[in-house]
C-alpha atoms as a PDB file:
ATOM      1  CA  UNK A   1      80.217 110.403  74.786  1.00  0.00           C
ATOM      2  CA  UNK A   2      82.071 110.595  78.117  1.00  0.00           C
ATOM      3  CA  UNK A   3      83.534 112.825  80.662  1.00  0.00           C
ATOM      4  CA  UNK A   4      87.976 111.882  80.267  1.00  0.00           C
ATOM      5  CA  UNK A   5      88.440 115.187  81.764  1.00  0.00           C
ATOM      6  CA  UNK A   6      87.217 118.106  84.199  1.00  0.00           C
ATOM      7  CA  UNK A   7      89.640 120.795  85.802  1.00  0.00           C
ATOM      8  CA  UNK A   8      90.045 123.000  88.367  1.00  0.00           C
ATOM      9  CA  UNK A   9      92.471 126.366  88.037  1.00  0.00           C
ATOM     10  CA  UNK A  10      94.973 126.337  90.708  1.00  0.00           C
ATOM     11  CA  UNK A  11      97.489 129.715  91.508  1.00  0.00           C
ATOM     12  CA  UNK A  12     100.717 127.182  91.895  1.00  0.00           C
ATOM     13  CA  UNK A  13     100.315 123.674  89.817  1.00  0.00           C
ATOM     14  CA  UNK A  14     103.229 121.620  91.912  1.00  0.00           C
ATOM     15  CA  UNK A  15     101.295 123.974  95.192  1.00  0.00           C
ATOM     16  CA  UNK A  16      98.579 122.380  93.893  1.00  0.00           C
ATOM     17  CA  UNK A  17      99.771 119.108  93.016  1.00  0.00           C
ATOM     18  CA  UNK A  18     100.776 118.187  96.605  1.00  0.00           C
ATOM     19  CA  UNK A  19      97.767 119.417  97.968  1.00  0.00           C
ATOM     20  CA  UNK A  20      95.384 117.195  96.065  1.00  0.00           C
ATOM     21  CA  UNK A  21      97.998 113.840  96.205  1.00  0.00           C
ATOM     22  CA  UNK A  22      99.490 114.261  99.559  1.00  0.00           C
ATOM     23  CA  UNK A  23      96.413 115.422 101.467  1.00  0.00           C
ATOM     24  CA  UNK A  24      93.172 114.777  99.444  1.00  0.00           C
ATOM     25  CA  UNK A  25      94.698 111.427  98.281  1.00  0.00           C
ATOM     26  CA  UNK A  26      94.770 111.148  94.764  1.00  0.00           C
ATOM     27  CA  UNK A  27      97.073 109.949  92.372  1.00  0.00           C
ATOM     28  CA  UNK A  28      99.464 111.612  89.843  1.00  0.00           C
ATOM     29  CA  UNK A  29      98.471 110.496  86.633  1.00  0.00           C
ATOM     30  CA  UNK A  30     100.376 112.539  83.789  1.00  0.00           C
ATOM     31  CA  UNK A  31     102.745 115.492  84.635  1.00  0.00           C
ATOM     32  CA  UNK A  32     104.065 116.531  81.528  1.00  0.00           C
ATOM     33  CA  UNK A  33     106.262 119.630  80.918  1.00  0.00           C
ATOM     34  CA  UNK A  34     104.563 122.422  78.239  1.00  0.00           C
ATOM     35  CA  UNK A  35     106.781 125.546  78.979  1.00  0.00           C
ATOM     36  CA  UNK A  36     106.456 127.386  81.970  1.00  0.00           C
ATOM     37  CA  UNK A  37     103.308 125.213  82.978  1.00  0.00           C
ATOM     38  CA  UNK A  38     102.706 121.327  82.866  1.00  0.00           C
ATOM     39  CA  UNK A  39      99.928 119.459  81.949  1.00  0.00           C
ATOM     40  CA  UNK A  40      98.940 118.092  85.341  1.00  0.00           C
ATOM     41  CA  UNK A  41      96.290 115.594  85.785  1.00  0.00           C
ATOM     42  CA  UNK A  42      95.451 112.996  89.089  1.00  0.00           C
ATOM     43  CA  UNK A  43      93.090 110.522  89.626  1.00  0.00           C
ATOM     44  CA  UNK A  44      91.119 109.258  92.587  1.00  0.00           C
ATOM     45  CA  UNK A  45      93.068 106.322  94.090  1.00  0.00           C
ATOM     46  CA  UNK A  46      89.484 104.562  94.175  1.00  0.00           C
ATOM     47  CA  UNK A  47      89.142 104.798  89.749  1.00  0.00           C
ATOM     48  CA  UNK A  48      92.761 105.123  88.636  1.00  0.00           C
ATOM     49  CA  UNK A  49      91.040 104.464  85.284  1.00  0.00           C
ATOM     50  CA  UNK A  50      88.129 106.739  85.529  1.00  0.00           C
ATOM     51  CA  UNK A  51      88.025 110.779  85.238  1.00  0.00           C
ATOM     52  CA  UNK A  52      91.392 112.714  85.309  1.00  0.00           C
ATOM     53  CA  UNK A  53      91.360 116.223  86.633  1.00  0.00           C
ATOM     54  CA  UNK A  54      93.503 119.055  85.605  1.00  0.00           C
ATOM     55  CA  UNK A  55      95.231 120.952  87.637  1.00  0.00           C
ATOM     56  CA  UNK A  56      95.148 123.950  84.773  1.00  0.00           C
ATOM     57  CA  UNK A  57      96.937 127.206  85.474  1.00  0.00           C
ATOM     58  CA  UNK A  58      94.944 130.101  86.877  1.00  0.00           C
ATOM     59  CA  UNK A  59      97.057 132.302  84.310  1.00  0.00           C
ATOM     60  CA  UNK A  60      94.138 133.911  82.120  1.00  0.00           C
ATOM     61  CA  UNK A  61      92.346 137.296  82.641  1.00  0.00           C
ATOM     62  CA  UNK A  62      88.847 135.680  83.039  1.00  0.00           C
ATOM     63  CA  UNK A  63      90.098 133.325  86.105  1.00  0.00           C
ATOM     64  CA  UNK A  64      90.958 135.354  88.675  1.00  0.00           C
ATOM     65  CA  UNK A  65      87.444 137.361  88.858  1.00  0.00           C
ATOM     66  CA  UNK A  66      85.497 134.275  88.332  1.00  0.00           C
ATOM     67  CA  UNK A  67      87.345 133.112  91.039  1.00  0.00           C
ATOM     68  CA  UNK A  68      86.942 135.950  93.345  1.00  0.00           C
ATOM     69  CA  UNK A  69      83.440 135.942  93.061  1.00  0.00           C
ATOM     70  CA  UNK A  70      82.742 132.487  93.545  1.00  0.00           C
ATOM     71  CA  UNK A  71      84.995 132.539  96.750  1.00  0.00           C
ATOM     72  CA  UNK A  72      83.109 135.669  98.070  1.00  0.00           C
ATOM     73  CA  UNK A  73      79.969 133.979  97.427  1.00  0.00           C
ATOM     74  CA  UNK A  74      80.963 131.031  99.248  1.00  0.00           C
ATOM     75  CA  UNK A  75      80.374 128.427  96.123  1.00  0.00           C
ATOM     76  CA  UNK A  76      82.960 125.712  95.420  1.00  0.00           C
ATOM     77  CA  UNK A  77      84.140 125.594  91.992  1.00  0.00           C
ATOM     78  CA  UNK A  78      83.783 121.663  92.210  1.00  0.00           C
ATOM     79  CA  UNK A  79      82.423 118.938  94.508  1.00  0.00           C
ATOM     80  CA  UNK A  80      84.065 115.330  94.978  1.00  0.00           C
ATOM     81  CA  UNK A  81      82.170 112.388  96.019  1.00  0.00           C
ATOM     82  CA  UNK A  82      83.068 110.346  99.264  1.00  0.00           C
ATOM     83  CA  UNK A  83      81.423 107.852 101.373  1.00  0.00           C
ATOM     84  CA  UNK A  84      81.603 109.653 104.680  1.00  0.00           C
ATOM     85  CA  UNK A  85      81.583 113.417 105.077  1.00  0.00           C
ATOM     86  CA  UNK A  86      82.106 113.317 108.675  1.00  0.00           C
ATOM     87  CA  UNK A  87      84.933 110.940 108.533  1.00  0.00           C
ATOM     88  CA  UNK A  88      86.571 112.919 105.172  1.00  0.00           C
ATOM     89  CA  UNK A  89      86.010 116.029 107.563  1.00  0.00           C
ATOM     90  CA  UNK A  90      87.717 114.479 110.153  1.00  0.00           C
ATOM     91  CA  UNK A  91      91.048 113.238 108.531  1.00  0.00           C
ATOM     92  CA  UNK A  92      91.073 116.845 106.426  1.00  0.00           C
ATOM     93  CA  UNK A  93      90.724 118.938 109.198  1.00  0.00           C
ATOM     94  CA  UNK A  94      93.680 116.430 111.228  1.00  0.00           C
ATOM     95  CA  UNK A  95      95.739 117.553 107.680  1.00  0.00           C
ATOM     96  CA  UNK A  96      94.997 121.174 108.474  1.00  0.00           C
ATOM     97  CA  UNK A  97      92.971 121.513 105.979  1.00  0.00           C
ATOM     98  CA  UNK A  98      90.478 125.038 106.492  1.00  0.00           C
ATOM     99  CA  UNK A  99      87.038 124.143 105.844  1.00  0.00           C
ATOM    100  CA  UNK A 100      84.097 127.161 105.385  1.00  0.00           C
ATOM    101  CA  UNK A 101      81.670 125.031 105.244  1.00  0.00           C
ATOM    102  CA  UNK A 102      81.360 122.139 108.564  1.00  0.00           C
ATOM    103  CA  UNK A 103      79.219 118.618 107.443  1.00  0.00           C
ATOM    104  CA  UNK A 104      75.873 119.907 106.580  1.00  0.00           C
ATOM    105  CA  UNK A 105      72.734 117.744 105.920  1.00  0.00           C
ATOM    106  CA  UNK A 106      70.716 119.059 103.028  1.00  0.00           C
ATOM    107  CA  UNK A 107      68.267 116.418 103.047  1.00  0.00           C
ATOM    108  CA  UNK A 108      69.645 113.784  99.884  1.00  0.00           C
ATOM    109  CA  UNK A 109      72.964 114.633 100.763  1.00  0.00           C
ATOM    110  CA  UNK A 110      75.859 115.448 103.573  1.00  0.00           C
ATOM    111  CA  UNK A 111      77.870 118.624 102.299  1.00  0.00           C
ATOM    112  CA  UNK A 112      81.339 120.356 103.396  1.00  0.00           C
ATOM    113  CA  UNK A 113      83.602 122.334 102.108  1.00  0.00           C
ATOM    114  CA  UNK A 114      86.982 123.296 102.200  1.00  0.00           C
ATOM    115  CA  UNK A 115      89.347 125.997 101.079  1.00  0.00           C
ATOM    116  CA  UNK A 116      92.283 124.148  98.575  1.00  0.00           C
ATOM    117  CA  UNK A 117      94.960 126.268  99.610  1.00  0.00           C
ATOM    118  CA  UNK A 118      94.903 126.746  95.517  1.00  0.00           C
ATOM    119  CA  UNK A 119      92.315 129.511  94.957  1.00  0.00           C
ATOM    120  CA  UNK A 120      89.291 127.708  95.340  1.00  0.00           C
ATOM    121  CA  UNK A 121      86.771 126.558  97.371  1.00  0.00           C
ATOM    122  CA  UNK A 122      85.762 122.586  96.792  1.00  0.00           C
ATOM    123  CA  UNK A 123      82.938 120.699  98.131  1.00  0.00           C
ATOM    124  CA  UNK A 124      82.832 116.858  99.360  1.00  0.00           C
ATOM    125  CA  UNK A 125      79.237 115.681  98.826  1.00  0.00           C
ATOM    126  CA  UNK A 126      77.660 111.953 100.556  1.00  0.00           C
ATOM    127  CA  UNK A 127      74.471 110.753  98.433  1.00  0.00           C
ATOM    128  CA  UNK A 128      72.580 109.046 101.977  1.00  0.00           C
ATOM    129  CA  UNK A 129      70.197 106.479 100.986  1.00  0.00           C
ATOM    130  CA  UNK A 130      67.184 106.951 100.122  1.00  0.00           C
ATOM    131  CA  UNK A 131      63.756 105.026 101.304  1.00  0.00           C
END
């Protein structure tokens, strides 16, 4: 068994689908008409191969308080993996990206987070090394 897939609900998929190619940096992998959505997925430029995300329309009932409340409550609704939060935090905020959350060190790992212009909140996350 592995993980092909994982998504994230965004308010506006082509919003959305700029957002995470032109300023997060990953790839288009499938765009594929279904009606008044698409089935939307990108990959990180890094594993073109590996994991796809979704970019899945926010459009049921059950989204947009789950949302709400994680977005109140300050928790991302996903984290990515880089190799340098400071850096990533850098070039973002240079993008204009908004981030509620600066580089924080919580001991295993380097947090930050950012608001996706999309509905949610998403967190970059550096493993540091450990002795």
């Amino acid at each position: 068994m592995r993980i092909n897939w994982t998504s994230v609900c965004v308010d506006d998929q082509e919003k959305a689908l700029r957002f995470y190619t032109e300023t997060l940096g990953f790839r288009l992998k499938h765009n594929i008409p279904l009606g008044e959505h698409a089935w939307i997925t990108v990959v990180s430029a890094e594993a073109p191969e590996g994991t796809e995300l979704v970019l899945e329309p926010a459009g049921h009932p059950a989204v947009v308080p789950f949302r709400k409340a994680l977005v109140e409550d300050g928790i991302p609704y996903t984290a990515f993996a880089v190799d340098d939060v400071a850096a990533e935090h850098e070039r973002l905020v240079a993008e204009g990206v908004r981030f509620v959350q600066p580089p924080t060190d919580l001991g295993t790992v380097i947090t930050a987070v950012f608001d996706d212009t999309c509905g949610n909140l998403i967190q970059i996350m550096e493993e540091k090394a450990q002795p």
